[in-house]
Structures are given as C-alpha cells and as structure tokens.
Protein backbone atom coordinates (compact mmCIF):
# COMPACT_ATOMS: atom_id res chain seq x y z
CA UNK A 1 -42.04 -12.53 52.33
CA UNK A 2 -42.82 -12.45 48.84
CA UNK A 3 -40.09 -12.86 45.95
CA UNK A 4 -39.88 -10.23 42.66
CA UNK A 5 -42.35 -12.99 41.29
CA UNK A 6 -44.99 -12.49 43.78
CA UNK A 7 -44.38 -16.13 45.04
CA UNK A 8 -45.23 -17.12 48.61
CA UNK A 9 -44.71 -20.01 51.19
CA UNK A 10 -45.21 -19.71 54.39
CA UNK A 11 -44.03 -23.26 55.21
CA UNK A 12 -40.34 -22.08 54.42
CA UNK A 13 -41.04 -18.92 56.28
CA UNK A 14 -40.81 -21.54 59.18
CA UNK A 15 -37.49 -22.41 58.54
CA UNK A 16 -36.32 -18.79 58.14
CA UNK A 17 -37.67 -18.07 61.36
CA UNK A 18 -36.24 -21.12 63.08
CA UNK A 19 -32.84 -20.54 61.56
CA UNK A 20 -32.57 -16.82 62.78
CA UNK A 21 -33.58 -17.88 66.60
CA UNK A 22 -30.70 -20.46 66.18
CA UNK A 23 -28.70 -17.90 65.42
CA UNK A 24 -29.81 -15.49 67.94
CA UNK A 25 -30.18 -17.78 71.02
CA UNK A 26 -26.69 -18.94 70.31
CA UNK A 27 -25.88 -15.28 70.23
CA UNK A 28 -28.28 -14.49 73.63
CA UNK A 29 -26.39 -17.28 75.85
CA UNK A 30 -22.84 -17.69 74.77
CA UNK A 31 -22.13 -14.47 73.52
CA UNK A 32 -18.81 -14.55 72.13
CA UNK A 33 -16.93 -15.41 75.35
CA UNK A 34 -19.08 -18.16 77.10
CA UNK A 35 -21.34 -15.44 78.71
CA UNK A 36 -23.79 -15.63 80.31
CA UNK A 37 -23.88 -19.61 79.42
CA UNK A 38 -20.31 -20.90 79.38
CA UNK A 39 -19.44 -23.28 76.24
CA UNK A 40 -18.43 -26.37 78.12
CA UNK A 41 -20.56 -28.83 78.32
CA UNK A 42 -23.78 -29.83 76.61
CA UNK A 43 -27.73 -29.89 77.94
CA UNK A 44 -28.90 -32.84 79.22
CA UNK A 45 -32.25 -32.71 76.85
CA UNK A 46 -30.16 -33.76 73.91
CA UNK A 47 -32.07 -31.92 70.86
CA UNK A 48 -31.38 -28.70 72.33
CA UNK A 49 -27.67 -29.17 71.52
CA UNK A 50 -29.11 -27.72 68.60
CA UNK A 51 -30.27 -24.86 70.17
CA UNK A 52 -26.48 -24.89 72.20
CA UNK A 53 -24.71 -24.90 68.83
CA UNK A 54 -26.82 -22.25 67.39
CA UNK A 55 -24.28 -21.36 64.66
CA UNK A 56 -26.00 -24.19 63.12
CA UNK A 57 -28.57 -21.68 62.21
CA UNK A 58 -26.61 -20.06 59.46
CA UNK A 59 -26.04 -23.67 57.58
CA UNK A 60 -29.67 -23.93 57.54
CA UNK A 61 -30.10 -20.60 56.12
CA UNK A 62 -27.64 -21.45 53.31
CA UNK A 63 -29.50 -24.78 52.50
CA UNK A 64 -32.86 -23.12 52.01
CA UNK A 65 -30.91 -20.63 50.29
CA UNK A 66 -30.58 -23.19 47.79
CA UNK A 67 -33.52 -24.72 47.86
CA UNK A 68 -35.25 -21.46 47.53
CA UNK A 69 -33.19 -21.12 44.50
CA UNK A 70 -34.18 -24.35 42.74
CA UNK A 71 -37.51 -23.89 43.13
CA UNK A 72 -37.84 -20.68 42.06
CA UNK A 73 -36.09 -21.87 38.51
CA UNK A 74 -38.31 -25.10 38.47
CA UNK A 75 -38.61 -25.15 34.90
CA UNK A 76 -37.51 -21.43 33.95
CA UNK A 77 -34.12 -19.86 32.41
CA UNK A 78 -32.49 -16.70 34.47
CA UNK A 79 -31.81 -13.09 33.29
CA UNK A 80 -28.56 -13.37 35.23
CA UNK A 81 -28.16 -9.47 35.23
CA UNK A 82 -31.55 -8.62 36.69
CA UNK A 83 -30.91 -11.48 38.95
CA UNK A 84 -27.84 -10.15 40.59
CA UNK A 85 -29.68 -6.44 40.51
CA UNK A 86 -32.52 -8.26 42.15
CA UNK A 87 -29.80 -9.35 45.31
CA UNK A 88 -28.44 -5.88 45.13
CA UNK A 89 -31.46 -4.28 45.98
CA UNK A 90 -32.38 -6.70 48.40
CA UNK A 91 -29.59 -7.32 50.58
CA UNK A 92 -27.07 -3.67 50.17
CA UNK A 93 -29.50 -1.24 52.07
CA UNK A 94 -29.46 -3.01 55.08
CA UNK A 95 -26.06 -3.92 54.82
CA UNK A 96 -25.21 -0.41 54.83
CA UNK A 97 -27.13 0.71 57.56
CA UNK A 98 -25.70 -2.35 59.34
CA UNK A 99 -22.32 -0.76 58.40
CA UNK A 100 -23.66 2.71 59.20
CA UNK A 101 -24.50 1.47 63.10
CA UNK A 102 -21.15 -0.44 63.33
CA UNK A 103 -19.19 2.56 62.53
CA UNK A 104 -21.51 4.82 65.10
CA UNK A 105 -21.17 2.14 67.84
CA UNK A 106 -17.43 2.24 67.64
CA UNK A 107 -17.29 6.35 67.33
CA UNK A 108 -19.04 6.20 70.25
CA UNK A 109 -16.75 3.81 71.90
CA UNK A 110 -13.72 4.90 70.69
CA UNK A 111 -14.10 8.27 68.83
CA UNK A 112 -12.22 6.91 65.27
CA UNK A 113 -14.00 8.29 62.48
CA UNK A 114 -13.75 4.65 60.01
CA UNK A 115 -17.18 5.47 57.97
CA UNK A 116 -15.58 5.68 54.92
CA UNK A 117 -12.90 2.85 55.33
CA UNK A 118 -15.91 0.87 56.59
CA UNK A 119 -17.99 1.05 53.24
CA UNK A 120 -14.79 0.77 50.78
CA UNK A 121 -14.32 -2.81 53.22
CA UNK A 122 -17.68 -4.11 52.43
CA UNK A 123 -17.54 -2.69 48.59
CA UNK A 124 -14.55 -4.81 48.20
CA UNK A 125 -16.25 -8.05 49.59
CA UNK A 126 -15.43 -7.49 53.61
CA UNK A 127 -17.06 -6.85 56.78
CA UNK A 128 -15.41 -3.77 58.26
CA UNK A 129 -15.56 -4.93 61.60
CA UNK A 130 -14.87 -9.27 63.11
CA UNK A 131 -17.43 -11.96 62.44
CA UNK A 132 -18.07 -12.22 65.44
CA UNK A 133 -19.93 -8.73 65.92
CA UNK A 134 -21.89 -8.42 61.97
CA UNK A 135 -23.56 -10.94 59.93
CA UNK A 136 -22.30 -9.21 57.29
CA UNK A 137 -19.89 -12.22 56.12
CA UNK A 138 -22.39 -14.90 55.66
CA UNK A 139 -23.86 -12.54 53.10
CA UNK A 140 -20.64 -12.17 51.68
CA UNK A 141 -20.45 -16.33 51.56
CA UNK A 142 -24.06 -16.02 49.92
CA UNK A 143 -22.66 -13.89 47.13
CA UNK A 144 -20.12 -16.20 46.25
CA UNK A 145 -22.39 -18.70 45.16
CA UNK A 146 -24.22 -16.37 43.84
CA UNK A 147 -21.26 -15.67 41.33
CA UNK A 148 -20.06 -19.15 40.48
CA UNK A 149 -23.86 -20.21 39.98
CA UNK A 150 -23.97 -19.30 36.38
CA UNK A 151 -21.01 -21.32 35.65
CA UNK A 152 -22.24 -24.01 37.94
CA UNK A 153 -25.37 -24.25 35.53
CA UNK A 154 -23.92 -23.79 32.55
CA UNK A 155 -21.46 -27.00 33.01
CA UNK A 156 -24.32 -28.97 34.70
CA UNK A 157 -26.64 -28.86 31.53
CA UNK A 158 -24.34 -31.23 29.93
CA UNK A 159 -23.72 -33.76 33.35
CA UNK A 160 -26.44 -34.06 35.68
CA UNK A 161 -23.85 -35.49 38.51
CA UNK A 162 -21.04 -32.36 38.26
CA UNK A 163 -22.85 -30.75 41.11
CA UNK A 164 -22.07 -33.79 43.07
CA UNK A 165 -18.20 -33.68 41.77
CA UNK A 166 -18.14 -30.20 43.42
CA UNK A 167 -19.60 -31.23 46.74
CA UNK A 168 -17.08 -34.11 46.44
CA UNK A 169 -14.07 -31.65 45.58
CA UNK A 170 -15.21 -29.45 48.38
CA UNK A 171 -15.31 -31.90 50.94
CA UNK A 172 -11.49 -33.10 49.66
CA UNK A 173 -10.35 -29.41 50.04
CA UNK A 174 -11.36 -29.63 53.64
CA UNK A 175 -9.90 -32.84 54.36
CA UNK A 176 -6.91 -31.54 53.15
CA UNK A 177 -6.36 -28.44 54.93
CA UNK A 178 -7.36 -30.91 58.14
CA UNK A 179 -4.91 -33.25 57.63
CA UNK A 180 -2.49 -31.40 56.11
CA UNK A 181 -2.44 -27.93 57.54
CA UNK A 182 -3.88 -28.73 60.69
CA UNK A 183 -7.25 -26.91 60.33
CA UNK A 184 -10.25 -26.92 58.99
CA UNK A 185 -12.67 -25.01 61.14
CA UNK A 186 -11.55 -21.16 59.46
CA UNK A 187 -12.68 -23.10 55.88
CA UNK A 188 -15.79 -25.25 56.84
CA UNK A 189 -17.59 -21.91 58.48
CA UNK A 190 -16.49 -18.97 56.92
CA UNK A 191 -16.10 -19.28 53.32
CA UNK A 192 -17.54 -20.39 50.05
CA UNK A 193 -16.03 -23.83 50.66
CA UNK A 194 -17.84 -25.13 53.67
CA UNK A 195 -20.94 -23.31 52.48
CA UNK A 196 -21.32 -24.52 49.32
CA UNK A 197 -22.40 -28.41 49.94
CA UNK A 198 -25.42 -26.79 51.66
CA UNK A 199 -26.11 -24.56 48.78
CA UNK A 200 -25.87 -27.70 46.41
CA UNK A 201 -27.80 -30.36 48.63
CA UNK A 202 -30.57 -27.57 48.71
CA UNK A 203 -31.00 -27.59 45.42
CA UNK A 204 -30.58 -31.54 45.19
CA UNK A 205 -33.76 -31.93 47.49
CA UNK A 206 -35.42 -29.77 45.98
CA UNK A 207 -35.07 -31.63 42.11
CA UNK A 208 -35.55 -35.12 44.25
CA UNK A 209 -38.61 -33.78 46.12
CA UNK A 210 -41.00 -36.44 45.26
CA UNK A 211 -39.31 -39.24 47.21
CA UNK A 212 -39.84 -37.34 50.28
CA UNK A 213 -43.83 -37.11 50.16
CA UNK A 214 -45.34 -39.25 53.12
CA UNK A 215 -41.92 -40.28 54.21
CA UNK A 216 -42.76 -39.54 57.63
CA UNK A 217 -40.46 -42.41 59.78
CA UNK A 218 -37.96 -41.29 57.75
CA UNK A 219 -38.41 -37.51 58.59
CA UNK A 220 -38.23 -38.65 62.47
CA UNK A 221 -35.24 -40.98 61.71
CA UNK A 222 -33.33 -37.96 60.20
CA UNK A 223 -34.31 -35.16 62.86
CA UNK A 224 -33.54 -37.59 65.60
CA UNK A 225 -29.86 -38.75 64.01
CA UNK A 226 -28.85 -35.15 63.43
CA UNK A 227 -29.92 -33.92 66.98
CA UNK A 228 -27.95 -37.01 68.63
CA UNK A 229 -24.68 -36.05 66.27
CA UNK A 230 -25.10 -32.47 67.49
CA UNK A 231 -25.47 -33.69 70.56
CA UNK A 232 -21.73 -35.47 70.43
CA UNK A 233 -20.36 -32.82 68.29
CA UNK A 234 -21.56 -30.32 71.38
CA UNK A 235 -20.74 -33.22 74.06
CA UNK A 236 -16.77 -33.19 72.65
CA UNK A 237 -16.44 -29.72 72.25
CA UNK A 238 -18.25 -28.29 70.09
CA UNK A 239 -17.52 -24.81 68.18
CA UNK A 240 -15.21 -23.43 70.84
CA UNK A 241 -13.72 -26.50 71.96
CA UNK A 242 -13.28 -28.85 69.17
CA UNK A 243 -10.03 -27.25 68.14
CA UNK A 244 -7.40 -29.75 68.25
CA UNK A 245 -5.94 -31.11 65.38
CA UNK A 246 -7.02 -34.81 63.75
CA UNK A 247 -9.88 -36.45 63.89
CA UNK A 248 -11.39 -33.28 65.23
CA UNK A 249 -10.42 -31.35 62.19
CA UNK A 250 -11.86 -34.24 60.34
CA UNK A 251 -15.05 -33.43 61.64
CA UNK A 252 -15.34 -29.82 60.90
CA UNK A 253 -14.31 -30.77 57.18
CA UNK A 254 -17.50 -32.83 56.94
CA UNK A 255 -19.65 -30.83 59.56
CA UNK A 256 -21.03 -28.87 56.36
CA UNK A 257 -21.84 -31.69 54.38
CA UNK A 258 -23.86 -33.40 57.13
CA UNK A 259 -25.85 -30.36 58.16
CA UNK A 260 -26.35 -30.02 54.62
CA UNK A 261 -27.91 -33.29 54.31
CA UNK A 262 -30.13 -33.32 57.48
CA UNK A 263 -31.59 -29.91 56.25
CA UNK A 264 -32.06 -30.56 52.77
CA UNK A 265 -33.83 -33.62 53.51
CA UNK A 266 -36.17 -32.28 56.52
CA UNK A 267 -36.60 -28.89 54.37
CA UNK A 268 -38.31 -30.72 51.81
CA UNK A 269 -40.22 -32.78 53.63
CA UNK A 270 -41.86 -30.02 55.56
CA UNK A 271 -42.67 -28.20 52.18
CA UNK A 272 -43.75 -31.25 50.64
CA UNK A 273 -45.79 -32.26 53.59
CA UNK A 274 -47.46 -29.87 55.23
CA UNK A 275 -49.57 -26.39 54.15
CA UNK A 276 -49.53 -24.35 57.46
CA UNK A 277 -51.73 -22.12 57.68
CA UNK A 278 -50.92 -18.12 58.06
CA UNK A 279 -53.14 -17.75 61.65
CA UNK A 280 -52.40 -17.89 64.96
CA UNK A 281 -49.11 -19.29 66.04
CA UNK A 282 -48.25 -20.23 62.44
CA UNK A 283 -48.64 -16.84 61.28
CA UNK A 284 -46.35 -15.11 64.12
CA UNK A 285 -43.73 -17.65 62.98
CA UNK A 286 -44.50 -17.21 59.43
CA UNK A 287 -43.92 -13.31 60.20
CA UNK A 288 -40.63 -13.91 62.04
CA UNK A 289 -39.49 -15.67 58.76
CA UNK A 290 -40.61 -13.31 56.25
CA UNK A 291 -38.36 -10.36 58.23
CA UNK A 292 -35.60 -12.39 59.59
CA UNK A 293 -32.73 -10.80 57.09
CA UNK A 294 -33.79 -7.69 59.27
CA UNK A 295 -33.33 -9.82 62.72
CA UNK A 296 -30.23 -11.51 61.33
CA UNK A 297 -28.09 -8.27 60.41
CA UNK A 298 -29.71 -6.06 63.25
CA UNK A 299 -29.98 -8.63 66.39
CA UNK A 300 -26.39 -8.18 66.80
CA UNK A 301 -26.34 -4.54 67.81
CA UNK A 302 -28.72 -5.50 70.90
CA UNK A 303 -28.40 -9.20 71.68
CA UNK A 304 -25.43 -8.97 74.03
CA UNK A 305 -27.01 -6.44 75.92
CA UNK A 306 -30.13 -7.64 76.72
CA UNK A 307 -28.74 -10.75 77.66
CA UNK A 308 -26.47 -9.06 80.31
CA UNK A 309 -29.24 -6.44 81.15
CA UNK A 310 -31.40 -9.50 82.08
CA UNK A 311 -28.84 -11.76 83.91
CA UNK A 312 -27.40 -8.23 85.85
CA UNK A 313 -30.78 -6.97 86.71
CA UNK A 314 -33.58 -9.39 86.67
CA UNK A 315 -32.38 -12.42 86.92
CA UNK A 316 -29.50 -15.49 86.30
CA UNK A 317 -29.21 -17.12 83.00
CA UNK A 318 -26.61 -19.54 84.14
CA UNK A 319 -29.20 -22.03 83.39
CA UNK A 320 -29.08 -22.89 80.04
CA UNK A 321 -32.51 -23.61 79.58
CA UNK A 322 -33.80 -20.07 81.62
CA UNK A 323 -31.51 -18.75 79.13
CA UNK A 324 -33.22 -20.43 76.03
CA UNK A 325 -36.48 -19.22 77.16
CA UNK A 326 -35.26 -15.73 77.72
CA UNK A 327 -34.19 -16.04 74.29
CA UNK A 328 -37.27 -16.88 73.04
CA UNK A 329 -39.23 -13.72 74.37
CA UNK A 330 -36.38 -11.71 73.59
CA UNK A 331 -36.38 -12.97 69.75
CA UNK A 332 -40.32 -12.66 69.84
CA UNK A 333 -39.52 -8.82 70.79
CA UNK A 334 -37.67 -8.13 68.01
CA UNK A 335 -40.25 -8.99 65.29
CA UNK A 336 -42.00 -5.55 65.39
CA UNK A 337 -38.59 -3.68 64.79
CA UNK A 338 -37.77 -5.85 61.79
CA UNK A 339 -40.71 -5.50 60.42
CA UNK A 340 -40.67 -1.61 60.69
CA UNK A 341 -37.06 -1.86 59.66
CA UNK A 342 -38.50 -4.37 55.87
CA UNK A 343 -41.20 -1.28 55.69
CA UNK A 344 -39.13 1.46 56.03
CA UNK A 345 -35.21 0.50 54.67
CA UNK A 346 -35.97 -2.54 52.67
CA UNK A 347 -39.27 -2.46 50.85
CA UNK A 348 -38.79 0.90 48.95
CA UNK A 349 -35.53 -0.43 47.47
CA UNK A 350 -37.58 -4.12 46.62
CA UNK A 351 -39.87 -1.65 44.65
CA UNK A 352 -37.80 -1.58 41.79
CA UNK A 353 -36.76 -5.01 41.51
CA UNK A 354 -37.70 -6.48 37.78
CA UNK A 355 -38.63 -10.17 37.43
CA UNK A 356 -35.61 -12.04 36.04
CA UNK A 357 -37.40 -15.36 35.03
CA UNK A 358 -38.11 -16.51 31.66
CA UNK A 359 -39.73 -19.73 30.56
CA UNK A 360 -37.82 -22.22 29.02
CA UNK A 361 -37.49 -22.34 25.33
CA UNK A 362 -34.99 -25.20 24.49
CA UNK A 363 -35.89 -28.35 22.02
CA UNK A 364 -38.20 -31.19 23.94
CA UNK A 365 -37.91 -34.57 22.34
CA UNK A 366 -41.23 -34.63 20.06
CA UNK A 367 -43.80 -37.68 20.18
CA UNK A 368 -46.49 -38.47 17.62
CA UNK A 369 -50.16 -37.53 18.85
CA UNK A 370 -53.24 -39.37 18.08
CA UNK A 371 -53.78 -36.95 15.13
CA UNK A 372 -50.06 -38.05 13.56
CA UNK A 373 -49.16 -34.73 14.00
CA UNK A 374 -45.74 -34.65 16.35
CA UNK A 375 -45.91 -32.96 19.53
CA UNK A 376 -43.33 -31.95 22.30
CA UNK A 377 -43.00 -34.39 24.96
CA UNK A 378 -44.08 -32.54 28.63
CA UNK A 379 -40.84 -31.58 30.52
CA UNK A 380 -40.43 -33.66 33.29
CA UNK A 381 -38.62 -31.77 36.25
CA UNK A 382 -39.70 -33.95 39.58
CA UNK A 383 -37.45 -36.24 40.76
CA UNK A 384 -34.07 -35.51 38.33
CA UNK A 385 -30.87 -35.11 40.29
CA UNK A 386 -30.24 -32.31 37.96
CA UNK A 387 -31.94 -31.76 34.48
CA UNK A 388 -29.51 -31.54 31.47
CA UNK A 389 -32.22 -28.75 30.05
CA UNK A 390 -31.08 -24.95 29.89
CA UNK A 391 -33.30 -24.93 33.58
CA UNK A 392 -31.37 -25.03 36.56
C-alpha cells in the first residue's frame, strides 16, 4: 500500500502480512477460550511458538509502526495537523464500520439497540465492545503515540538519548506495577506503556540502519534467540497461563521491550537486505500486507466461525499444526474481501489525504568549498541514534 507520499515497499508489506496471520492464526486456534487448540502446552517444532503466541503479531505491527514512521521523516519536518487528518482518514472509516458490524452482531444476538452508545465509546477513545472480540484497541494504543509524538520530538532535538530515558521509564513503570501491585500483564499489552518501547526501538533501527547491512549470522542469531524465548515464554505458560505473580510478572514487564528488540532488529535487516520482488509468491504476500488493516479489524467477525465450522464439519483441529495450516488457507481466503473492503470503504476516504511532509530547513554547520565560498555541510541522517536536527 502506498502512503499520502506515493511511497512504496513491498519488503515491509511482508511484515504486515506476517504480523496479521500471527494475529489471525492465534485467533483461528485458540479462540478466546482454548478452542479448538487448548492453551496448555507448547509445539514441539519450537519456532512455531511464535505462531502459538500469535498475540505477538500486534507487537510487531507496533514496531514497524515505528519504523514506518522514521523512515518516512528521514530527513523531513511534519505538518502535525495534516498528519493527524492523514490517520483520521485512514484508520476512522473502517473503524466505524467495524463498530457498525459489532453493534448488528449483538442486535442480532441479543436485540439491544447500543449503535449510538457504541460510536460515543469509540469517539471518546474506547472500543464499545471487550478486546477480545475488536481490534479496535490496538488502534486506540496506536493513537496514543501518535499524540505524545510531537512532544517526543520536540524534547529529543535537544538529547539524542531521551527516547531511550522513556523506554527506560517505561520499562520501570512495569516493573513496578509487577512487583508492587502484583501485575503487569493488563499494562505490558493493552496500553500506551507496553506499546511504546516497540514504537521507539522502531524508530531506533531505523536511524541505526546501516549496521545491519550484510549482518546476516547476526540476523539468524536474533530470529533463532527470540523463537527459543517464545518458545519458554509459551513452554511456562504463556499468555493465558503466565499469570501468577513474581518473576512471572517480571516477565510480562519486559516482554515488550524484548519483542521490541528482536523486531526492530530483523525489520531492518530485511529492508536493508533484500528487494523482493512484487511476482509470484512475493506479490500475494506483498498484497496480504498492503490490505491487512482491512484483515486485522474485519477477521474477527468470521475467524471463530470458520474455525468451528471446519473442526464441526470437516474435520479436527486438535492438532495444532492441522490447525496452523487451516489457518493459513483460511487467512489466504480473506485477501480478496480486504481488498474489496481498501477499494470500496477505505480508498475514497485516502483520496483526500494532503501530504504533510516538508523538507528540512534548519541551519547546517557551513564548510569552506574549493572556491572559498562557504557551503552547508550535507546532513548526515544514517546511523544517528536520534538526530538533534528539527527531523525526527
């Protein structure tokens, strides 16, 4: 999908696709009660405790969020204004048609009329109906750094390390509520404050992208230590079972953090690193990316149906990994319905976006030329934690 600048990359297309089938396979086998998969217990093939712990998915949406974000700015200012009228017409039409179906779904179920209490909830910042059943809240989480961003840049220009002081403050927040209140699941997941370190690292990777280039052992050292964690984080409990109070609060209070890192890092390198092409395979992929706000919001009005349709009529998904490749058709099936749903609810609306970039215009330190005349020295945005400039 292209941005309001008419930018394109497929490569982190990818990663949107492969972040909404997290999401929807974890969906697909657990449901919300351990159905048709039950929760204990992890697979035996130890990456696809990724795939077990699909909620995962959303923390990699929120890092490429970030990175997304960074590179975008790479050496331009932001009309903040058009920028958050920019969001607005991206992400509200399909949150209220999300709403909309909620609110039919559960006249239909119930016969309460709630449209109206429904749209003041998610005016004033709230899904009208539990996580559990709407994405709705993630985009909610999204907005929130969407809001403090401004401020986040404007104290940054001054300090390239603040946004590190945040992540650091963030992750003492958590630690706190863990070993102070007891919990730290309810913070790490659903708000701002878990959320945020991805955000952050995101843009991090992005602004150190040159140290990744032809780091290639390092890629596989990095995919293969974040599938093993998963793999005990699933092993002990995971989402559903790691509950208790202690070290296993401990561990959702840095959970964000570390799948903040992993993604950052392996983000990068696969935009750094590789230029897939948009045929074949790649381009299927590339096309489950570019609508997968559509699957994301939408998947959750049919995903716990076809999963029991499947195991009640054609056949068991007990089996983990039947279910996972149920999954995978199932998620393949959904692509034309998104992309009918971008044509016909979101691209009219993404018609009247405005760009909201503008070069940067502050003082560069001047150097003398070969002429004598004095010249400003090329801005230099590769490889800087985070540049003091006006850019983000």
């Amino acid at each position: 999908m292209r941005s309001s600048t008419g930018q394109h990359w497929l490569a982190l297309d990818h990663v949107r696709a492969l972040a909404a089938f997290l999401v929807f396979t974890w969906h697909f086998t657990h449901s919300t009660n351990g159905y048709p998969v039950a929760f204990e217990g992890a697979p035996a093939f130890f990456p696809f405790a990724i795939l077990d712990e699909g909620h995962t998915g959303v923390a990699l949406f929120m890092t490429l969020s970030g990175y997304l974000f960074a590179k975008l700015l790479d050496g331009r200012s932001v009309d903040y204004p058009l920028f958050f009228w920019n969001r607005f017409l991206r992400l509200a039409p399909l949150i209220m048609v999300s709403v909309l179906l909620a609110d039919l779904e559960r006249y239909l179920m119930t016969g309460d009329v709630i449209v109206a209490a429904s749209f003041a909830a998610v005016i004033g910042g709230f899904a009208s109906f539990s996580p559990q059943s709407s994405g709705i809240w993630s985009i909610v989480v999204e907005t929130h750094f969407y809001l403090v961003l401004p401020l986040l840049m404007s104290v940054s220009r001054g300090n390239r390390w603040v946004l590190l002081w945040v992540l650091a403050a963030m992750i003492a927040v958590r630690l706190g509520a863990a070993l102070l209140v007891g919990g730290a699941r309810e913070l790490a997941y659903w708000t701002i404050v878990g959320h945020i370190d991805q955000f952050l690292l995101g843009i991090v990777a992005f602004r150190n992208r040159a140290i990744v280039r032809g780091r290639h052992r390092v890629a596989a050292g990095t995919a293969l230590g974040f599938a093993l964690f998963y793999y005990a984080f699933d092993r002990a409990g995971g989402w559903y079972g790691l509950t208790g109070r202690g070290w296993e609060q401990v561990v959702w209070a840095v959970l964000p953090t570390i799948e903040g890192a992993a993604y950052a890092f392996l983000i990068t390198y696969y935009d750094e690193n590789f230029s897939p092409r948009d045929t074949g395979l790649s381009r299927i992929i590339g096309k489950a990316g570019a609508y997968s706000y559509s699957i994301y919001l939408l998947h959750f009005f049919v995903v716990f149906r076809l999963a029991r349709f499947i195991d009640e009529h054609v056949m068991s998904l007990s089996n983990f990994y039947i279910a996972c490749l149920w999954s995978a058709l199932c998620f393949a099936l959904t692509i034309p319905f998104a992309q009918a749903c971008y044509r016909w609810i979101e691209a009219p609306f993404l018609k009247s976006r405005r760009p909201y970039l503008r070069p940067v215009s502050s003082p560069r330190p001047h150097q003398t030329s070969p002429t004598g005349r004095r010249t400003q020295e090329p801005r230099r945005t590769g490889g800087e934690l985070w540049p003091t400039s006006t850019e983000p």
